[in-house]
N, C-alpha and C. Protein backbone atom coordinates (compact mmCIF):
# COMPACT_ATOMS: atom_id res chain seq x y z
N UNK A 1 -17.50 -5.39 -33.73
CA UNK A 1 -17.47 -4.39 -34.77
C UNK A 1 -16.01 -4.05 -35.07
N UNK A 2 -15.51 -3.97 -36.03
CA UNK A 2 -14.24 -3.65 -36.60
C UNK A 2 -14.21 -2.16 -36.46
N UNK A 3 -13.12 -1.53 -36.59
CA UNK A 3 -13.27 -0.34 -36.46
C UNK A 3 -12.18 -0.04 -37.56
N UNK A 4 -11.34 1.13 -37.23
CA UNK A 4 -10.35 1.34 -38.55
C UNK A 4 -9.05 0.74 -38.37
N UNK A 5 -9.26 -0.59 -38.68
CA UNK A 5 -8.11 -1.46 -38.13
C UNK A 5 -6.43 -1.47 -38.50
N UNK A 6 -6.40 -1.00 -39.50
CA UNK A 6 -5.48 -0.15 -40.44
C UNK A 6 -4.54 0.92 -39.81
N UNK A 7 -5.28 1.86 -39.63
CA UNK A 7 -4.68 3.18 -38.38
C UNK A 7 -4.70 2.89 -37.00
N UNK A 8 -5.34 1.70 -36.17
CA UNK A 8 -4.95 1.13 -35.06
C UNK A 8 -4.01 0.66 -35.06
N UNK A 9 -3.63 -0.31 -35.88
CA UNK A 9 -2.63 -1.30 -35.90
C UNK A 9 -1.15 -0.56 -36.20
N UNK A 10 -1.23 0.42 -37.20
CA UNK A 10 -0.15 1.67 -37.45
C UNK A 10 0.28 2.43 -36.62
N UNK A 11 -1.00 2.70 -35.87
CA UNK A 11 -0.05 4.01 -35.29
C UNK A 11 0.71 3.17 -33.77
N UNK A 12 0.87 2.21 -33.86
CA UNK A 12 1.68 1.15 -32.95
C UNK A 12 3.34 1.57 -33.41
N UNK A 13 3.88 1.63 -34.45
CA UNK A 13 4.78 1.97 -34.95
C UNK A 13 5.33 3.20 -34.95
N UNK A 14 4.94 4.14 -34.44
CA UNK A 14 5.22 5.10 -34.64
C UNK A 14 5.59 5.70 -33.11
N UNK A 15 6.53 6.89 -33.17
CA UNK A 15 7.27 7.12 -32.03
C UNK A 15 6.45 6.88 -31.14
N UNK A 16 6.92 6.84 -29.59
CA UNK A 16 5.91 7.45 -28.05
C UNK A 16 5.22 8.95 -28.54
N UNK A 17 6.21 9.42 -29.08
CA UNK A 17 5.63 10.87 -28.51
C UNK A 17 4.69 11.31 -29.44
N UNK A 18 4.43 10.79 -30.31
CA UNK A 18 3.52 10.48 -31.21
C UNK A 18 2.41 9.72 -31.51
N UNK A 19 2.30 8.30 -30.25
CA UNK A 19 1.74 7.94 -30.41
C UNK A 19 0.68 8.54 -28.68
N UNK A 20 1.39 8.97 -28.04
CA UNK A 20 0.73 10.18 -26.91
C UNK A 20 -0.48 10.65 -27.45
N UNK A 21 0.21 11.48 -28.90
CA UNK A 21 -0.68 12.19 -29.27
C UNK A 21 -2.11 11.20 -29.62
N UNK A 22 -2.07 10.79 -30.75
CA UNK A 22 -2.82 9.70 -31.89
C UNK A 22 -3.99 8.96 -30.59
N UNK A 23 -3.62 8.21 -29.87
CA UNK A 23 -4.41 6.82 -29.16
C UNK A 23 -5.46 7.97 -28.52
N UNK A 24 -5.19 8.78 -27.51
CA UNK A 24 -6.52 9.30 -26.94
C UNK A 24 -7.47 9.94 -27.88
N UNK A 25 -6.86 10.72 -29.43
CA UNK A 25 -7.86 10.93 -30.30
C UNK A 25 -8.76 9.83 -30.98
N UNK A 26 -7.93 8.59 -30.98
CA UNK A 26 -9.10 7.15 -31.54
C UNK A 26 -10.01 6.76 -30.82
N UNK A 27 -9.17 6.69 -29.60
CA UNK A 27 -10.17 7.08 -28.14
C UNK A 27 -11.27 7.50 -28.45
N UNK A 28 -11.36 8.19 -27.79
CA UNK A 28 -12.32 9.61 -28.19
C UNK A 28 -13.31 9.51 -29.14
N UNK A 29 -12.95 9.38 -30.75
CA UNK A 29 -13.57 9.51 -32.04
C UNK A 29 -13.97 7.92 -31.96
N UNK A 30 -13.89 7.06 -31.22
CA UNK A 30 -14.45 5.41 -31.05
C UNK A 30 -15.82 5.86 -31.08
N UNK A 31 -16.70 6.37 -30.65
CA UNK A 31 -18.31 6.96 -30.85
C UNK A 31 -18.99 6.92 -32.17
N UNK A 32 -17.87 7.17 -32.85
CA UNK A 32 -18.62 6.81 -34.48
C UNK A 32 -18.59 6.10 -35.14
N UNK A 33 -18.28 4.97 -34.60
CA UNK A 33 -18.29 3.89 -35.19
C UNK A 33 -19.92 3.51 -34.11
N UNK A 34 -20.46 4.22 -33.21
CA UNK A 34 -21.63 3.55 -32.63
C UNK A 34 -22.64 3.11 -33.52
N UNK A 35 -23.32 2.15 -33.59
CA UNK A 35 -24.55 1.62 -34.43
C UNK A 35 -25.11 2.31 -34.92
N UNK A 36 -25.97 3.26 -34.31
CA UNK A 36 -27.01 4.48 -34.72
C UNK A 36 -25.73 5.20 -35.27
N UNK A 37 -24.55 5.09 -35.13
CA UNK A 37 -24.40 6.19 -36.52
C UNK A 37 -24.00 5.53 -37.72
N UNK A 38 -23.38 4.11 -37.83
CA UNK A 38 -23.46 3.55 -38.35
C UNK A 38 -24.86 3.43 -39.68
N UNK A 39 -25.91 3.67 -38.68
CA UNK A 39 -27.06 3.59 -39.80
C UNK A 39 -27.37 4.77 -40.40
N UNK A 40 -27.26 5.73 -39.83
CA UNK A 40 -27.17 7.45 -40.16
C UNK A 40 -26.27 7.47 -41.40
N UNK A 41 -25.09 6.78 -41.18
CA UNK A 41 -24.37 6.80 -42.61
C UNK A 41 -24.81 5.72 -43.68
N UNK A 42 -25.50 5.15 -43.06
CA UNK A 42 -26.12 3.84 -44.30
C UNK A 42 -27.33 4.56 -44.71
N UNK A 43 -27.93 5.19 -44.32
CA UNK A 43 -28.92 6.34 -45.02
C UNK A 43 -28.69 7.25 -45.59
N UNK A 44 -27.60 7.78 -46.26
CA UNK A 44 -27.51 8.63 -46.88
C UNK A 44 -25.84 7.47 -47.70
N UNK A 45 -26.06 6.63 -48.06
CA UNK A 45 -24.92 5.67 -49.14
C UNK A 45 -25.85 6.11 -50.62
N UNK A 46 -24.46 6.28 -51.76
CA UNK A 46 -25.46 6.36 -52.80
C UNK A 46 -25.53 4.73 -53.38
N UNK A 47 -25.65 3.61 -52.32
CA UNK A 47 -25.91 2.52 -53.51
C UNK A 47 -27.44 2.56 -52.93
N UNK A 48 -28.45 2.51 -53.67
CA UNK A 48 -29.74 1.99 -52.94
C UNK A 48 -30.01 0.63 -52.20
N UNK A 49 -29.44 -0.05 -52.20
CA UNK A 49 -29.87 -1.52 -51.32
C UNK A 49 -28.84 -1.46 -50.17
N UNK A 50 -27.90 -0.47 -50.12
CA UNK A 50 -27.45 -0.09 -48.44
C UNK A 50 -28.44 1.08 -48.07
N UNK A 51 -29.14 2.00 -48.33
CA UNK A 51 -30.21 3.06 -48.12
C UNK A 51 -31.20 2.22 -47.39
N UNK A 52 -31.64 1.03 -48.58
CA UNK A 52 -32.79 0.29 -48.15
C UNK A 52 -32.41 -0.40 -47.06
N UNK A 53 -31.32 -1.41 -46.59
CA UNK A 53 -30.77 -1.83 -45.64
C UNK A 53 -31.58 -1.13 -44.19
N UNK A 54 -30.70 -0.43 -43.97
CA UNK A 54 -30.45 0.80 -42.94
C UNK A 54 -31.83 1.20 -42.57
N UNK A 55 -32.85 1.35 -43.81
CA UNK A 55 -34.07 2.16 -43.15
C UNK A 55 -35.14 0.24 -42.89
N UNK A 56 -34.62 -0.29 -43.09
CA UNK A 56 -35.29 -1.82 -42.95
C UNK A 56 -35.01 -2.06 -41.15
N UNK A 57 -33.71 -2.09 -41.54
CA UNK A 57 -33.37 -2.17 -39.55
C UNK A 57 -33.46 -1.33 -38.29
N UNK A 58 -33.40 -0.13 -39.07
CA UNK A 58 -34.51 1.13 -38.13
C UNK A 58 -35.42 0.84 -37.97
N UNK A 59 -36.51 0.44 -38.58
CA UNK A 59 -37.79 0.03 -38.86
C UNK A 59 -38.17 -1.66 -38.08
N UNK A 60 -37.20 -2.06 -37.96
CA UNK A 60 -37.35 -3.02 -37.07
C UNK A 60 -36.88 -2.83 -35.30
N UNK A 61 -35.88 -1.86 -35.11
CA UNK A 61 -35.25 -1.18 -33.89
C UNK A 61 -36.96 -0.86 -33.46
N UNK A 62 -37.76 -0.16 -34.46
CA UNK A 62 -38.90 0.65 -33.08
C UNK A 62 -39.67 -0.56 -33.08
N UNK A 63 -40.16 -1.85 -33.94
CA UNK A 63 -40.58 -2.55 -33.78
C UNK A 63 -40.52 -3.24 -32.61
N UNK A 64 -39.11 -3.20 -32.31
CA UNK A 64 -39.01 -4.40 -30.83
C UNK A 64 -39.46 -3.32 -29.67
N UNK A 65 -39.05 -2.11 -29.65
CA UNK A 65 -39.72 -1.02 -28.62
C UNK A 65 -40.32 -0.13 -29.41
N UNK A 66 -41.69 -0.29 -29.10
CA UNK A 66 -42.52 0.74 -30.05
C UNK A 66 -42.50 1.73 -28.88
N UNK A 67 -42.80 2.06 -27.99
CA UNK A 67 -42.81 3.09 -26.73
C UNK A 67 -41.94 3.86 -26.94
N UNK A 68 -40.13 3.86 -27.32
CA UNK A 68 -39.83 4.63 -27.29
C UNK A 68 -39.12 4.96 -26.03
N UNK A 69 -39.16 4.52 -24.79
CA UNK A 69 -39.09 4.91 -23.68
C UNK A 69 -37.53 4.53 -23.17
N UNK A 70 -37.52 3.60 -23.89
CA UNK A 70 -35.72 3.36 -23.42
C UNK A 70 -34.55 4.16 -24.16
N UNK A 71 -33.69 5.14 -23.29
CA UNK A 71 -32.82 6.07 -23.43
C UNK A 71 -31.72 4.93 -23.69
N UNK A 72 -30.94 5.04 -25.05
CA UNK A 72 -29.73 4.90 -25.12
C UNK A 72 -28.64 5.61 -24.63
N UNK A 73 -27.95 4.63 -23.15
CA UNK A 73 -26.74 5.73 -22.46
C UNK A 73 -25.46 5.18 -23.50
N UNK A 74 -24.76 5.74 -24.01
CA UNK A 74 -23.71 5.80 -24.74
C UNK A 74 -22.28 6.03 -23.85
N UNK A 75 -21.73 4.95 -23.97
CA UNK A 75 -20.43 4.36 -23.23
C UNK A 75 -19.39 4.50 -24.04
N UNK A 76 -18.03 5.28 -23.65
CA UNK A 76 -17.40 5.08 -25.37
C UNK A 76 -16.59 3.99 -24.49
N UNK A 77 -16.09 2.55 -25.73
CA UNK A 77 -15.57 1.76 -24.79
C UNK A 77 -14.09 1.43 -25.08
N UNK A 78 -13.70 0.63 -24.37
CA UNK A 78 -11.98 0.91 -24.46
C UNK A 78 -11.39 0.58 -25.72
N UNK A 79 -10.25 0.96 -26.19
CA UNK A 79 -9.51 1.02 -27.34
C UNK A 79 -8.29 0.04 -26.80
N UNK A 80 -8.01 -1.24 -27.17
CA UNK A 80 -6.68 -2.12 -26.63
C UNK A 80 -6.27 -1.72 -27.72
N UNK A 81 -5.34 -0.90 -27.91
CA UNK A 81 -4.22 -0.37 -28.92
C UNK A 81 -2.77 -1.36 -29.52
N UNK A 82 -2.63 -2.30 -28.19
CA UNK A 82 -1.63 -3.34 -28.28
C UNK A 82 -2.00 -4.67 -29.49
N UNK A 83 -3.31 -5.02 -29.14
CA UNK A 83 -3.79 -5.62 -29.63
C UNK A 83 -3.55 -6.55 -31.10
N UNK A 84 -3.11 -7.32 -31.30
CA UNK A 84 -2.69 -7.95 -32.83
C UNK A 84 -4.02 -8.46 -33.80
């Protein structure tokens, strides 16, 4: 998954003491880029065939577990900031 590759790659440039600040907040805010919210925001897009998308692959998510029973544990995972 790509994330905001733009402001990763930037804030490389920018002082230490600045970039102190910046990396543990991308850190951190890495969670929203998770799938399920990913589709949360594809459900409410005003083009309709990303709306339709989104509620197609939900709709297939309970298909493979109709039960319900498996808890998504949510890991936020590492940010390589160096990275090219």
């Amino acid at each position: 998954m790509v994330l905001d590759t733009c402001g990763i790659s930037s804030s490389r440039y920018l002082p230490k003491k600045y970039r102190d600040i910046i990396e543990p907040v991308i850190s951190r805010n890495v969670c929203f880029a998770a799938p399920e919210n990913i589709l949360l925001a594809m459900l409410t897009d005003e083009r309709c065939h990303i709306r339709n998308l989104a509620a197609r692959r939900i709709i297939k998510a309970r298909e493979i577990d109709p039960d319900g029973n498996c808890v998504h544990r949510f890991v936020i995972p590492a940010v390589n900031f160096r990275a090219t």
